[in-house]
Protein backbone atom coordinates (compact mmCIF):
# COMPACT_ATOMS: atom_id res chain seq x y z
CA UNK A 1 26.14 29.19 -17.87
CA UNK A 2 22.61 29.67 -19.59
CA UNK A 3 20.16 28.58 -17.30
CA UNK A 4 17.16 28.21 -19.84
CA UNK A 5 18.77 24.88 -20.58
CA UNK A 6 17.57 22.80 -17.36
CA UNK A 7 13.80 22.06 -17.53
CA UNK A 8 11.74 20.24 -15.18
CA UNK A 9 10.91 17.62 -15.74
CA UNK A 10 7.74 16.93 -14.37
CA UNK A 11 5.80 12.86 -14.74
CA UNK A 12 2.20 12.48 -15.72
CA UNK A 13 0.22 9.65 -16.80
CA UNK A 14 1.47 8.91 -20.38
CA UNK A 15 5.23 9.50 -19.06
CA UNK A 16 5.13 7.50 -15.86
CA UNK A 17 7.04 4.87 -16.12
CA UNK A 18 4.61 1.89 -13.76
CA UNK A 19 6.17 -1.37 -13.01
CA UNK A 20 4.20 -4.20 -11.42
CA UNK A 21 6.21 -5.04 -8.07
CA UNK A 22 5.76 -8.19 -6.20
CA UNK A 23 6.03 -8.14 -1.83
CA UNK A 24 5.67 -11.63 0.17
CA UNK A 25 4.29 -9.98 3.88
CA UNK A 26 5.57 -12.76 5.90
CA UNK A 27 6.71 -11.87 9.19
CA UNK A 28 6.76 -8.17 7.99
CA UNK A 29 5.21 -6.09 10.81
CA UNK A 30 2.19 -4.48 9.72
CA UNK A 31 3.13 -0.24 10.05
CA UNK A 32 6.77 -0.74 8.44
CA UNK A 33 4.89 -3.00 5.17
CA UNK A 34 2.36 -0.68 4.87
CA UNK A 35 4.38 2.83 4.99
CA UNK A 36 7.04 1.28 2.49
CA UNK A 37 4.28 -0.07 -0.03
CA UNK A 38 2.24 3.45 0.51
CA UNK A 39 5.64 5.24 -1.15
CA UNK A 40 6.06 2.54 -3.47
CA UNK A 41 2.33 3.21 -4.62
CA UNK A 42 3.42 6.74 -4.68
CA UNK A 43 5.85 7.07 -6.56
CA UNK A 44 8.53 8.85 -4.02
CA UNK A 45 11.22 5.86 -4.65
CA UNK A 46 11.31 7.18 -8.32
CA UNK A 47 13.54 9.81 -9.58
CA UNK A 48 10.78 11.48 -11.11
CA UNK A 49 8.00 11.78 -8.59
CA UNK A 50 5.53 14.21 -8.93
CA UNK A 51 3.17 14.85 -6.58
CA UNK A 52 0.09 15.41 -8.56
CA UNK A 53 0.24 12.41 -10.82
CA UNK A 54 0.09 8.56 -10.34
CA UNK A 55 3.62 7.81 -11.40
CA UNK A 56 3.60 4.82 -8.83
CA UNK A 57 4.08 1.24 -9.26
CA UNK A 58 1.60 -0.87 -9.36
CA UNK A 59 2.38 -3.44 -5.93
CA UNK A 60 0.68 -6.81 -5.18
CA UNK A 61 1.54 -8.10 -1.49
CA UNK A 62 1.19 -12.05 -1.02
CA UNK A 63 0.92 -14.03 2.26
CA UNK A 64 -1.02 -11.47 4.06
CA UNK A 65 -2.32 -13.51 6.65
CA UNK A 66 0.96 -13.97 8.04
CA UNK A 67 1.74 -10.36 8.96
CA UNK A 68 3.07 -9.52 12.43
CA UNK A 69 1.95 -7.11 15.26
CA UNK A 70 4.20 -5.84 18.03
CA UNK A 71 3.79 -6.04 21.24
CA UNK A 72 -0.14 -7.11 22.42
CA UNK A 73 -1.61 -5.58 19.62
CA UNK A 74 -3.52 -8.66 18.21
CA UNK A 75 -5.99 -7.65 21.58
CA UNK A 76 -5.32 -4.36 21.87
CA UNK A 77 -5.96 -2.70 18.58
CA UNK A 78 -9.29 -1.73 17.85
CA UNK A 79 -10.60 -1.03 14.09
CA UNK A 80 -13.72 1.20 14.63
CA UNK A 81 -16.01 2.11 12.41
CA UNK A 82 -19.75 2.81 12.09
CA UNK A 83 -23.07 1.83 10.61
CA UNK A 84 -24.66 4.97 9.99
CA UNK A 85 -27.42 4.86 12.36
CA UNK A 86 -27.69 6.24 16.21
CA UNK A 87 -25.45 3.48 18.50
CA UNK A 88 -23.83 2.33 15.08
CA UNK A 89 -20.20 2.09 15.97
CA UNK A 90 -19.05 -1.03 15.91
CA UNK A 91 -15.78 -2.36 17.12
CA UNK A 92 -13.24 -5.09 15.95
CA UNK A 93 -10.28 -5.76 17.52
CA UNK A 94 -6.83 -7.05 15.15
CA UNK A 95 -6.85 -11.03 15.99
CA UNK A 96 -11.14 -10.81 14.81
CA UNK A 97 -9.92 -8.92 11.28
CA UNK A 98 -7.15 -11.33 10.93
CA UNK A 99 -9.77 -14.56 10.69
CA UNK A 100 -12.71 -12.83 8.94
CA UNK A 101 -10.47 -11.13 6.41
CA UNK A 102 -7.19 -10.95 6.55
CA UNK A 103 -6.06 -8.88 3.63
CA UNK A 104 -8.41 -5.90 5.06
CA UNK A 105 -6.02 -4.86 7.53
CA UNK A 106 -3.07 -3.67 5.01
CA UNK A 107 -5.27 -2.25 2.80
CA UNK A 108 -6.66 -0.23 5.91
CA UNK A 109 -3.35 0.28 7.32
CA UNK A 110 -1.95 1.24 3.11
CA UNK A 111 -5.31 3.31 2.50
CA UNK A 112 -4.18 5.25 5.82
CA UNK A 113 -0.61 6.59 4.78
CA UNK A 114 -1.80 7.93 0.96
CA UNK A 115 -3.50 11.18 0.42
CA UNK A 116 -6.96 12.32 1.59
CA UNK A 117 -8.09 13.52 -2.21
CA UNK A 118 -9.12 11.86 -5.71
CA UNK A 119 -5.47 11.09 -6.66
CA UNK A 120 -5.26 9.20 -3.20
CA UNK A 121 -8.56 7.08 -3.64
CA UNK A 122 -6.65 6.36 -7.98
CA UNK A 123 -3.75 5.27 -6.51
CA UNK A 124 -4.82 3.07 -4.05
CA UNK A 125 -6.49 0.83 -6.73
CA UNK A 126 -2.76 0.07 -7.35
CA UNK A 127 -2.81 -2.04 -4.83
CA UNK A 128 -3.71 -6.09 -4.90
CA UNK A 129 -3.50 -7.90 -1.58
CA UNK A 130 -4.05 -11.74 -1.51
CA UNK A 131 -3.91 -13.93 2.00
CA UNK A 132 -2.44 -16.95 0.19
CA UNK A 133 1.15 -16.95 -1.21
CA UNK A 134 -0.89 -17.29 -5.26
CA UNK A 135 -1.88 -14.28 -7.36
CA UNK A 136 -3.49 -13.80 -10.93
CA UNK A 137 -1.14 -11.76 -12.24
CA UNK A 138 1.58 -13.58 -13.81
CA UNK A 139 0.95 -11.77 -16.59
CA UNK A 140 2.29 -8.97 -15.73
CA UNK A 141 5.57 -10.89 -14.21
CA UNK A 142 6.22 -8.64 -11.36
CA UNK A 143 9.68 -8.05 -9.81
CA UNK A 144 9.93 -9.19 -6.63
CA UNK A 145 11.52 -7.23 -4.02
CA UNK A 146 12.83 -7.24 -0.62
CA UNK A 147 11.28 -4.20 1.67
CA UNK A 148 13.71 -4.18 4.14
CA UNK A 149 16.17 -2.65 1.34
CA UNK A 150 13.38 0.41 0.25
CA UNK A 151 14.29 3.27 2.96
C-alpha cells in the first residue's frame, strides 16, 4: 500500500465550510448551552476541525432570558469583576445579570469555554445572542437545531 496517497487534510478560512445555526435557550441550563455552542463555534462537531483556524459555525441563540440555573444559583453565583481603580471590584450576583442584561451571561459563560488567544477572541464574534425569541438574520436562514442531540 503506498502511503504518499493519504494527505491531511487540514481546514482554513477559504475551505471552511460555516453554516449559520439557529438555538432557542429555553429551559436549557446555562453550563450544558454554553459548552455545546462553545464546540459548535469551534468547529469540533465537524469532520474537518482544525485547531488553528475558524472552521466553526456561525450560532445565534434566541430566548436567552429564559435560561435555567440549577440548584440556588440565581443567589448564589457571583459575576466579579473590577473597575480598575483601588476597591474596584464589584460584584453581581446571577438573578441582578438576568434583569439588567440578560444575554450577558451566555456570552460570559460561551466566552469562558473558547481559547485564551486571538483565534479565541475571532471566533467568539460568531456568536449572536438575543433575549427575545426575534433575530435579524433571516437572511442567512439558519438551521435550527436541537442541543440535546450535539454530544
Amino acid at each position: 500500500m503506498n502511503t504518499l496517497s493519504y494527505k491531511t487534510i487540514s481546514a482554513n478560512k477559504e475551505t471552511a465550510n460555516k453554516e449559520w445555526v439557529l438555538v432557542d435557550a429555553e429551559n436549557q441550563i446555562l453550563g450544558r448551552l454554553a459548552s455545546k455552542v462553545a464546540k459548535i463555534i469551534r468547529g469540533k462537531h465537524k469532520v474537518n476541525y482544525t485547531p488553528h483556524a475558524d472552521c466553526g459555525d456561525n450560532v445565534i441563540i434566541i430566548n436567552a432570558e429564559k435560561i435555567q440555573l440549577s440548584g440556588a444559583k440565581w443567589d448564589q453565583k457571583e459575576y466579579v469583576r473590577h473597575t480598575g481603580y483601588p476597591g474596584g471590584q464589584r460584584i453581581t450576583s446571577a438573578k441582578q445579570m438576568m434583569d439588567k442584561k440578560p444575554t450577558a451571561m451566555i456570552e460570559k459563560a460561551v466566552k469562558g469555554m473558547l481559547p485564551k488567544n486571538r483565534l479565541g477572541r475571532a471566533i467568539f464574534g460568531n456568536l449572536y445572542v438575543y433575549a427575545g425569541s426575534e433575530h435579524p438574520h433571516q437572511a442567512q436562514q439558519p438551521q435550527q437545531i436541537n442541543l440535546n442531540t450535539i454530544k
